[in-house]
PDB file of N, CA and C in Angstrom:
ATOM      1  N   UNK A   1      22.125   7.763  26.343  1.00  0.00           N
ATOM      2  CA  UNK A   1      21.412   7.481  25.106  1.00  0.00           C
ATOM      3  C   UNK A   1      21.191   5.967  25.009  1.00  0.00           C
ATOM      4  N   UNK A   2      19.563   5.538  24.901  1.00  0.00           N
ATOM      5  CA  UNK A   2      19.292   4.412  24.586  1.00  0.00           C
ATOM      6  C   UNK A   2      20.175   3.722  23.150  1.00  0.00           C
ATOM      7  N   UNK A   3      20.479   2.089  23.001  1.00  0.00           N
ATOM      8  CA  UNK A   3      20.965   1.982  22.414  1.00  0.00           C
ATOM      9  C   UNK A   3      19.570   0.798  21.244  1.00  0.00           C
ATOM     10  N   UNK A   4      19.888   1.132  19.716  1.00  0.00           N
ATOM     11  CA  UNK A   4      18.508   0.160  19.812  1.00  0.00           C
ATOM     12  C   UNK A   4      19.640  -1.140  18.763  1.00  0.00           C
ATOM     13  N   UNK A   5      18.837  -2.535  18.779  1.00  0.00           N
ATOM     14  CA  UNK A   5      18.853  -3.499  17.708  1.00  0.00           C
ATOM     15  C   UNK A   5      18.772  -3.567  16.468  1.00  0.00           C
ATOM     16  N   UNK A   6      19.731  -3.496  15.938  1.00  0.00           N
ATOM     17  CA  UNK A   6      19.043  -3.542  14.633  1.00  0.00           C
ATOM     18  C   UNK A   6      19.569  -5.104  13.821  1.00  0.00           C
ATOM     19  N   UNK A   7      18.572  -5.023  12.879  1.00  0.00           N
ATOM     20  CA  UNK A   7      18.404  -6.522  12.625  1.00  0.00           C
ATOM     21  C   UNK A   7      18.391  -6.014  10.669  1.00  0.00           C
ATOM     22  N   UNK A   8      19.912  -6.378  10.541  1.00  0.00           N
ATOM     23  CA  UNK A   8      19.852  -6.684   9.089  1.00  0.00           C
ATOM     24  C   UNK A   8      18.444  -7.807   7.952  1.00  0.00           C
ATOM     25  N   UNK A   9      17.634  -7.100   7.514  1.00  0.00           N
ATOM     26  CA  UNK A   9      16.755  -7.719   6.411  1.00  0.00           C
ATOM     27  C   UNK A   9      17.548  -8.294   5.359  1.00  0.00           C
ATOM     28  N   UNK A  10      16.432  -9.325   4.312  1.00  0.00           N
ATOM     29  CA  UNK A  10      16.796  -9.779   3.151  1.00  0.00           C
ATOM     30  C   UNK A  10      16.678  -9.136   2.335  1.00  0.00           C
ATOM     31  N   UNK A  11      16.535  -9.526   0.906  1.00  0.00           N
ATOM     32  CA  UNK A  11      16.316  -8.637  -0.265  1.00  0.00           C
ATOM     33  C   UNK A  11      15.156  -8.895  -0.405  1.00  0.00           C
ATOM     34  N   UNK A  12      14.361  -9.541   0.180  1.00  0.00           N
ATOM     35  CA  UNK A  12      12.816  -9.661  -0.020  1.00  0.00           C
ATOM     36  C   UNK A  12      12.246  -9.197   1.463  1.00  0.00           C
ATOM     37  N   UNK A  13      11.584  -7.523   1.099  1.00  0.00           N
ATOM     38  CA  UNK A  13      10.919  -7.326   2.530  1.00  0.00           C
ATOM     39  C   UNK A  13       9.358  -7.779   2.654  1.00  0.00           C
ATOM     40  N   UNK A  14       9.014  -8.477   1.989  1.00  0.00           N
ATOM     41  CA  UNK A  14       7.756  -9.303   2.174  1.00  0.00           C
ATOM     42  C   UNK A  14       8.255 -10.679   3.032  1.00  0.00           C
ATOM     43  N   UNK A  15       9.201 -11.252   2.592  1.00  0.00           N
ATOM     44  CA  UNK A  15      10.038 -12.356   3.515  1.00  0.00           C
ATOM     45  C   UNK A  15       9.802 -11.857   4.549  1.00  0.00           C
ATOM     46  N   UNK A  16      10.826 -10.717   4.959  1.00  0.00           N
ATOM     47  CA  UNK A  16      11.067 -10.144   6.461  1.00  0.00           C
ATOM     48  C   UNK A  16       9.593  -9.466   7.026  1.00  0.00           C
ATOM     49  N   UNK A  17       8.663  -9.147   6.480  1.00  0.00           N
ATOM     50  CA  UNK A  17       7.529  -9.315   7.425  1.00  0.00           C
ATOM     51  C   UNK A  17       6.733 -10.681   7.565  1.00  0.00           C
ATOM     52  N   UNK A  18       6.767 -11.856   7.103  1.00  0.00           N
ATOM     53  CA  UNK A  18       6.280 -12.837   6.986  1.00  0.00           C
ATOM     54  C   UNK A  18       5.059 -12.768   6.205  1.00  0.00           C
ATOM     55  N   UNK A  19       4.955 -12.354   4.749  1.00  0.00           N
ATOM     56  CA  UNK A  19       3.769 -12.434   4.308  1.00  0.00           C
ATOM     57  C   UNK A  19       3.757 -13.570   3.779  1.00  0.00           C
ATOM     58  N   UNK A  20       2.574 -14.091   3.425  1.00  0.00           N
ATOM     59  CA  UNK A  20       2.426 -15.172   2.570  1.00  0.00           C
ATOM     60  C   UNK A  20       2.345 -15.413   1.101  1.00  0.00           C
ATOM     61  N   UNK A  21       3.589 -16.203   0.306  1.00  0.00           N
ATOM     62  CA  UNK A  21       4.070 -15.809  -0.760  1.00  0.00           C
ATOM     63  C   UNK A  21       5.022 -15.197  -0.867  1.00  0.00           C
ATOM     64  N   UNK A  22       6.131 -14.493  -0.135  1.00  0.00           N
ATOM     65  CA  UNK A  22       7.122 -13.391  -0.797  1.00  0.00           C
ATOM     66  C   UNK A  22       7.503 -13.193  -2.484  1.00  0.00           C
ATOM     67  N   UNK A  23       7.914 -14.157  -2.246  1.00  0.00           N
ATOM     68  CA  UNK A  23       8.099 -14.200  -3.903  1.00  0.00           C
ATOM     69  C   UNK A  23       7.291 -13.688  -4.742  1.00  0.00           C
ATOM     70  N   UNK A  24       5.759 -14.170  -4.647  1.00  0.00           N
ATOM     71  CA  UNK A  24       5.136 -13.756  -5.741  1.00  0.00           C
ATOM     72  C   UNK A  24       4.824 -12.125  -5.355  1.00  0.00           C
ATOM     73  N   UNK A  25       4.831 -12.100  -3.771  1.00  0.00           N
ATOM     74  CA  UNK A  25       4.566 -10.509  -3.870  1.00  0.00           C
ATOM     75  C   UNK A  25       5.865  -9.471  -4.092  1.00  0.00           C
ATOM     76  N   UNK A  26       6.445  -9.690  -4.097  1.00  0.00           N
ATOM     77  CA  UNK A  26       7.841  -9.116  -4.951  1.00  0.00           C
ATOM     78  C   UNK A  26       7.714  -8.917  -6.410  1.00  0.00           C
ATOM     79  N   UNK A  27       7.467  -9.981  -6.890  1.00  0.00           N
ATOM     80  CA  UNK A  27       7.328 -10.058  -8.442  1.00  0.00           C
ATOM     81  C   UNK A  27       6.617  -8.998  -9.007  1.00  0.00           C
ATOM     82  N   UNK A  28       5.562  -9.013  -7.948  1.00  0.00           N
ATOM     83  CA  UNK A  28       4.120  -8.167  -8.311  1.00  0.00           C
ATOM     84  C   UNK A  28       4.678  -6.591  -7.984  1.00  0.00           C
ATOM     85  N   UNK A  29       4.962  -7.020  -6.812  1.00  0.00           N
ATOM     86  CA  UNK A  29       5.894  -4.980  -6.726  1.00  0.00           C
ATOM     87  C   UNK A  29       6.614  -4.447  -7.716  1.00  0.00           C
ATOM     88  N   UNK A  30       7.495  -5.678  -8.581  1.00  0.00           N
ATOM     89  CA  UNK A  30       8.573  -4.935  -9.024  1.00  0.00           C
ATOM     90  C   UNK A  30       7.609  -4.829 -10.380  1.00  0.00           C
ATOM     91  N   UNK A  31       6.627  -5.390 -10.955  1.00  0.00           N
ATOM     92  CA  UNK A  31       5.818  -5.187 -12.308  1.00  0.00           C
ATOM     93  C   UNK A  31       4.724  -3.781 -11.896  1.00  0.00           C
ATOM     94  N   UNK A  32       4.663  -3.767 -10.852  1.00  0.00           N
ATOM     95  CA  UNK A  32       3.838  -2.171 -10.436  1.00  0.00           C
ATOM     96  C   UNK A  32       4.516  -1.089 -10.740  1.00  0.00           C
ATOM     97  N   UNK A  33       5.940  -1.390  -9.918  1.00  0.00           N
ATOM     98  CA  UNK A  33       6.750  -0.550 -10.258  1.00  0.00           C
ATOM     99  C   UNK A  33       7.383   0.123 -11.959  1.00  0.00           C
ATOM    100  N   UNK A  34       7.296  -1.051 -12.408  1.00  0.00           N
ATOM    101  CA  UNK A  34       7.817  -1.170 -14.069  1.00  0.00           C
ATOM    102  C   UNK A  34       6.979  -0.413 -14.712  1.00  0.00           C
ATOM    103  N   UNK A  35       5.158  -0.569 -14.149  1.00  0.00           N
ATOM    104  CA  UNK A  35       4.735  -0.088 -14.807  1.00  0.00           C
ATOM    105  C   UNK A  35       4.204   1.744 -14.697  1.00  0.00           C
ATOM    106  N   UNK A  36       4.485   2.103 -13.224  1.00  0.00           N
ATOM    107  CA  UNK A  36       4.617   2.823 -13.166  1.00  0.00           C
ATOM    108  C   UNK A  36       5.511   3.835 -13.492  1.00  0.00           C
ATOM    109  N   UNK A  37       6.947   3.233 -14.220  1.00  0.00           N
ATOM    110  CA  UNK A  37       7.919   4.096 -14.778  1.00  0.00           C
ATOM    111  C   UNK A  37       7.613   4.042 -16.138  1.00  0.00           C
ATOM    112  N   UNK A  38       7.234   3.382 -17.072  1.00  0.00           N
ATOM    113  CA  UNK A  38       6.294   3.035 -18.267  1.00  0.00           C
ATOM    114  C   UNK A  38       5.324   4.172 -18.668  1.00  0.00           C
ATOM    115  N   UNK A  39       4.303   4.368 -17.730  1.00  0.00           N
ATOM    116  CA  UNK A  39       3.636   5.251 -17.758  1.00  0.00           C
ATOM    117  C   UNK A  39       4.454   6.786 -17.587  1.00  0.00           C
ATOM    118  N   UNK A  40       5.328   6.790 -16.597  1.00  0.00           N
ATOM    119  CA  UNK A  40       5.991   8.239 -16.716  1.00  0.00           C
ATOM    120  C   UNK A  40       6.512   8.537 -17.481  1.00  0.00           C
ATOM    121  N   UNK A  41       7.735   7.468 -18.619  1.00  0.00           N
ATOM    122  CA  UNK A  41       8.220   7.769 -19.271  1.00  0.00           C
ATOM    123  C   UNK A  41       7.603   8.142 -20.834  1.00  0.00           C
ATOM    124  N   UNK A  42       6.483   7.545 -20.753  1.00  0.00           N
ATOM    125  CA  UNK A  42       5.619   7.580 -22.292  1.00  0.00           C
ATOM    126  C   UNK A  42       4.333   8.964 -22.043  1.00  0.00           C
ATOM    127  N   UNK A  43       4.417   9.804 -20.556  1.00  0.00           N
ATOM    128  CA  UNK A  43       3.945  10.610 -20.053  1.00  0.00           C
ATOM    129  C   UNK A  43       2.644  10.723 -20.381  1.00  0.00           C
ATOM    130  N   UNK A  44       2.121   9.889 -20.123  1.00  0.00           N
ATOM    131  CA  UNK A  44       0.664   9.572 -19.545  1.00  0.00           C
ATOM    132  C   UNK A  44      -0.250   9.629 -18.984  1.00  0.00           C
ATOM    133  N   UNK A  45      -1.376  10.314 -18.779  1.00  0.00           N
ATOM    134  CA  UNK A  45      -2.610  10.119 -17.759  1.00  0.00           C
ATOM    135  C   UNK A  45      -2.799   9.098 -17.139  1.00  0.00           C
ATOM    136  N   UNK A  46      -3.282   8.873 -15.823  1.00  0.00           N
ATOM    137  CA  UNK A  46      -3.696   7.731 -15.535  1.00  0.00           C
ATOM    138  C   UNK A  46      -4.828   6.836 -16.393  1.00  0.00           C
ATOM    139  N   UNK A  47      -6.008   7.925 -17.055  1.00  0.00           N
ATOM    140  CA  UNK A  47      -6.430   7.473 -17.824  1.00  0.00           C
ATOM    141  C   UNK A  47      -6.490   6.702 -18.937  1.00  0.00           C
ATOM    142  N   UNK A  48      -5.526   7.745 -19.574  1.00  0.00           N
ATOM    143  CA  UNK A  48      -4.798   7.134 -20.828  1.00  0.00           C
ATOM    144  C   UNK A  48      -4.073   5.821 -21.009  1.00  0.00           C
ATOM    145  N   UNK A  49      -3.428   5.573 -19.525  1.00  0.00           N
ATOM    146  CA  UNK A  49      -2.548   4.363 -19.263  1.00  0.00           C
ATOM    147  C   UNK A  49      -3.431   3.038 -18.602  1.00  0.00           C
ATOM    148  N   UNK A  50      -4.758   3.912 -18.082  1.00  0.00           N
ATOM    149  CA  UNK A  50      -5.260   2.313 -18.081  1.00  0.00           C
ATOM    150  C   UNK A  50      -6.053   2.405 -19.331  1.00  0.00           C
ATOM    151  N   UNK A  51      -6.478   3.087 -20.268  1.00  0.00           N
ATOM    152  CA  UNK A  51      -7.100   2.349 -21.242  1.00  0.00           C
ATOM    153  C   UNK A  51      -6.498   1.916 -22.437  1.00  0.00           C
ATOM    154  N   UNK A  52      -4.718   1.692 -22.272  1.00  0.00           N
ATOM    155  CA  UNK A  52      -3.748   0.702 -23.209  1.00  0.00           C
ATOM    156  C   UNK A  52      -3.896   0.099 -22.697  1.00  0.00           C
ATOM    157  N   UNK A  53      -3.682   0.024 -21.293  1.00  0.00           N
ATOM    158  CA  UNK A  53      -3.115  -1.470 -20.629  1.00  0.00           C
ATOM    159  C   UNK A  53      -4.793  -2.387 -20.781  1.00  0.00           C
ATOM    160  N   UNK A  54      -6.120  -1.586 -20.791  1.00  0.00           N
ATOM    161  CA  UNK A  54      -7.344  -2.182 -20.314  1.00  0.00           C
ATOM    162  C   UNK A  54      -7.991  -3.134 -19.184  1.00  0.00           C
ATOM    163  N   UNK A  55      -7.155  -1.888 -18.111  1.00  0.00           N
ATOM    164  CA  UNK A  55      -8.458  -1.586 -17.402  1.00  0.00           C
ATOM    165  C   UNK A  55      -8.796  -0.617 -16.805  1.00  0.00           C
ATOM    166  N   UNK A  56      -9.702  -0.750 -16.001  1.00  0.00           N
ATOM    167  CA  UNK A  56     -10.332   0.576 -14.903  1.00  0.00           C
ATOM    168  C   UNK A  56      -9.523   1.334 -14.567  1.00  0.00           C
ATOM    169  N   UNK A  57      -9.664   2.431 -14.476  1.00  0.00           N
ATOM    170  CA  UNK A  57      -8.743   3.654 -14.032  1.00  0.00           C
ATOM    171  C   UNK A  57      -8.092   3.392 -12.163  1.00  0.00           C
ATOM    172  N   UNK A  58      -9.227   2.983 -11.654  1.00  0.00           N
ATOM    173  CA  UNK A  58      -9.290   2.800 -10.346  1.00  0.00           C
ATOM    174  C   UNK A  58      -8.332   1.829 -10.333  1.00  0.00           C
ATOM    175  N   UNK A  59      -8.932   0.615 -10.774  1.00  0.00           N
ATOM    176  CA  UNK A  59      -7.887  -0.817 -10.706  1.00  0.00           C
ATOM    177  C   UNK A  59      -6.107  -0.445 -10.744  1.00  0.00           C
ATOM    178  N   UNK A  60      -6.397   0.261 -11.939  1.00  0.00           N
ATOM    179  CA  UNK A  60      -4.709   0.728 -12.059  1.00  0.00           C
ATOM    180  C   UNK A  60      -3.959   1.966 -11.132  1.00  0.00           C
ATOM    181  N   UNK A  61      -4.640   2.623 -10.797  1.00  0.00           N
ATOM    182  CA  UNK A  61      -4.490   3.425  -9.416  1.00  0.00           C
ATOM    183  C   UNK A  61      -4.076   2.787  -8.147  1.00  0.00           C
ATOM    184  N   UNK A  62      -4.980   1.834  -7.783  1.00  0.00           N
ATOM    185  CA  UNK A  62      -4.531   0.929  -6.868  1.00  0.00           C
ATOM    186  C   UNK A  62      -3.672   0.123  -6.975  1.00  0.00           C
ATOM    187  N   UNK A  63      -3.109  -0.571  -8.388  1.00  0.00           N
ATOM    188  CA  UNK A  63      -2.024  -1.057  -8.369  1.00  0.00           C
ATOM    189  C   UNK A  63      -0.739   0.108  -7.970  1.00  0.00           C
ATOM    190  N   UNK A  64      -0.822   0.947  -8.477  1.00  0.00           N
ATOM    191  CA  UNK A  64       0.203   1.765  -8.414  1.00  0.00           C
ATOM    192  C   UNK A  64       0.818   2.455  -7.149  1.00  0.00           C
ATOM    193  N   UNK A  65      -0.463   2.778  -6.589  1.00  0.00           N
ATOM    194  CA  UNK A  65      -0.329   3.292  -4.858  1.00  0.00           C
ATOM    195  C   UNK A  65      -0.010   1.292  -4.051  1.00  0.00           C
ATOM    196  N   UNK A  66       0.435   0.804  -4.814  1.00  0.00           N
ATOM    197  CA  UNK A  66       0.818  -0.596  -3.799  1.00  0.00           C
ATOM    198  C   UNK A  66      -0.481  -1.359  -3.534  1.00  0.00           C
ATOM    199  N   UNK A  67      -1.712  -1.626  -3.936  1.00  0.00           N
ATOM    200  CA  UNK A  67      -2.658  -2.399  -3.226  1.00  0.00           C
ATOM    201  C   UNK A  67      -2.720  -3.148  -4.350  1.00  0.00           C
ATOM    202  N   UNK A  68      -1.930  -4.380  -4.167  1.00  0.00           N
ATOM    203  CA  UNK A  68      -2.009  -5.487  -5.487  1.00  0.00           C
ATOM    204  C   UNK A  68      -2.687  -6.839  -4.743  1.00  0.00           C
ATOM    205  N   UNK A  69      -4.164  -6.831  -4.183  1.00  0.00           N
ATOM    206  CA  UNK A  69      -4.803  -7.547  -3.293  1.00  0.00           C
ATOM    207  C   UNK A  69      -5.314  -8.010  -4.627  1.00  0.00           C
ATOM    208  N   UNK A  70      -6.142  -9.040  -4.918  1.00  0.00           N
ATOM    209  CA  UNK A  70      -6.516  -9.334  -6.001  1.00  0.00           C
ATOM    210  C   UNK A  70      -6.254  -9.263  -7.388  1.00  0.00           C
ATOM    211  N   UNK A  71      -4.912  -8.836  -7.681  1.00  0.00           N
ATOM    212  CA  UNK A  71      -4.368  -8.393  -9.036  1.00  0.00           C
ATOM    213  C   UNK A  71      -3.305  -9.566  -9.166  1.00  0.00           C
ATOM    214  N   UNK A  72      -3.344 -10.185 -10.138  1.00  0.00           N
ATOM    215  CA  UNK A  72      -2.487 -11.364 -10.434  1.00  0.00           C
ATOM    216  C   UNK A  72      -1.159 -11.070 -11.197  1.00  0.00           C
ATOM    217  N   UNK A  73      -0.278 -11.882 -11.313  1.00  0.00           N
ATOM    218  CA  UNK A  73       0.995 -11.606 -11.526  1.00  0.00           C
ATOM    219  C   UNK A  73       0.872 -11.755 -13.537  1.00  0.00           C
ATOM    220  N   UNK A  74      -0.219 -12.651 -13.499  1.00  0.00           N
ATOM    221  CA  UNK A  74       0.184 -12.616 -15.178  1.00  0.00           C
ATOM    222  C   UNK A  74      -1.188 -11.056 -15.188  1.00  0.00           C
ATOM    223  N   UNK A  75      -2.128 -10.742 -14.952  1.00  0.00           N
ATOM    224  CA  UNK A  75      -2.504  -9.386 -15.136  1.00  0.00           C
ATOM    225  C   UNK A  75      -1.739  -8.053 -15.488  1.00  0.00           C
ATOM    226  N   UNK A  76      -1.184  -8.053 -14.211  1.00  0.00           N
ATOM    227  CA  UNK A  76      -0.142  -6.981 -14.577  1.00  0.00           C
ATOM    228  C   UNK A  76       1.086  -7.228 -15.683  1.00  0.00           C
ATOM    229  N   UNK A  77       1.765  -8.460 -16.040  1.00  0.00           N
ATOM    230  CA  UNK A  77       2.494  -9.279 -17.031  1.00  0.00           C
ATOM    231  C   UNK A  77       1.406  -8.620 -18.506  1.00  0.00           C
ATOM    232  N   UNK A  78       0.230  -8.381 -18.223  1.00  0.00           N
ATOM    233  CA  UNK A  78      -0.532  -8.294 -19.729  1.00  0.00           C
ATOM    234  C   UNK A  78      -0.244  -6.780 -19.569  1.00  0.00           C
ATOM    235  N   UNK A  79      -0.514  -5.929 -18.735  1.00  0.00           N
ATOM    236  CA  UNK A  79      -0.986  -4.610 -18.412  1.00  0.00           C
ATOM    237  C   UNK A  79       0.395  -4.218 -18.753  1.00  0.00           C
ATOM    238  N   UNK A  80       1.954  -4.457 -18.465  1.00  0.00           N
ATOM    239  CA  UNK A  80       2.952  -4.152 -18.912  1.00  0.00           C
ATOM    240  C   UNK A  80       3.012  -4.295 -20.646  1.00  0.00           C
ATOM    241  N   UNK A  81       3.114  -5.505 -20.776  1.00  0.00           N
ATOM    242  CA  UNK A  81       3.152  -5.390 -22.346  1.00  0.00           C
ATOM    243  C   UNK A  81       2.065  -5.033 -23.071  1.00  0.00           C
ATOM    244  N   UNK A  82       1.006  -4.260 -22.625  1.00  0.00           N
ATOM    245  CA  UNK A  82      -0.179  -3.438 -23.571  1.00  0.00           C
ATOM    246  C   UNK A  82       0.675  -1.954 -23.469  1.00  0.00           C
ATOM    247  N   UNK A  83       0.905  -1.972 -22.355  1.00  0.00           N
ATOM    248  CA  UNK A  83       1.893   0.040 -22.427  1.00  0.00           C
ATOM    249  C   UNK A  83       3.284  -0.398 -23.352  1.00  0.00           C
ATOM    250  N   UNK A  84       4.132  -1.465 -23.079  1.00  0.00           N
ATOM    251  CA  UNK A  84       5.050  -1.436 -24.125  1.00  0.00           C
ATOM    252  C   UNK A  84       4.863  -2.001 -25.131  1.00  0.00           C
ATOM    253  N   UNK A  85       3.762  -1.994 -25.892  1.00  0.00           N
ATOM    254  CA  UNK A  85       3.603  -1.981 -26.950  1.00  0.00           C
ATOM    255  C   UNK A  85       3.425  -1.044 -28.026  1.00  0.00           C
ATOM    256  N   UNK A  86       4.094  -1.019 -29.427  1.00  0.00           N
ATOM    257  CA  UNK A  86       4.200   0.223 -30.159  1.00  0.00           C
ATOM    258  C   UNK A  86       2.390   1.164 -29.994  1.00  0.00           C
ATOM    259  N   UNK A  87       2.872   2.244 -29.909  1.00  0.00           N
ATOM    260  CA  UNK A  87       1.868   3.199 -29.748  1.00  0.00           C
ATOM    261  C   UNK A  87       1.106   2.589 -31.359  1.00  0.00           C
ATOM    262  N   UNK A  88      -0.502   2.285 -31.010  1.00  0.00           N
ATOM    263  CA  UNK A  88      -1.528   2.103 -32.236  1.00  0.00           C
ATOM    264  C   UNK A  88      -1.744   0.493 -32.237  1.00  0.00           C
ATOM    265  N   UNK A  89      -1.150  -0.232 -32.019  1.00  0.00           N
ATOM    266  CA  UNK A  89      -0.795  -1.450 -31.620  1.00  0.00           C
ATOM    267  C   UNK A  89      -1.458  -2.008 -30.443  1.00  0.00           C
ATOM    268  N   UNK A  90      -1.473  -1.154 -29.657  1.00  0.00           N
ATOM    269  CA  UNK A  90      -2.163  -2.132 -27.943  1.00  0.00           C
ATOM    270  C   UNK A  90      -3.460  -2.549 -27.675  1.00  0.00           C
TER     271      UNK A  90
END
């Protein structure tokens, strides 16, 4: 039996692939993520949840499936606090 390497990572796996930025793309994962438990817990349409947060259904789809290419860290920072904001309010 082959034997393989393994190579302990950081807590940032954007670090350990060398992207550019880790940090901020971390930040951005973990506010995708936030907001994707946001939305489950207040049990939501995708619809419904992008038109608190305001925006496109699509836009927020793609944040959610991970493609935060053009989506800024204070965006999603707004898009979180429009869903936690009291229902009638956002």
């Amino acid at each position: 039996m082959a034997m393989c390497e393994v190579e302990r990572g950081t807590a940032n796996v954007f670090a350990d692939i060398g992207a550019t930025d880790p940090e901020t793309m971390q930040l951005k994962a973990r506010l995708a993520a936030k907001l994707g438990e946001v939305i489950e817990a207040r049990k939501l349409s995708q619809a419904e949840a992008a038109e608190l947060a305001g925006v496109p259904q699509p836009e927020l789809l793609g944040v959610l499936c991970g493609d935060l290419r053009g989506v800024t860290e204070a965006r999603l920072q707004d898009c979180l606090a429009r869903l936690l904001a009291e229902p009638g309010r956002a």
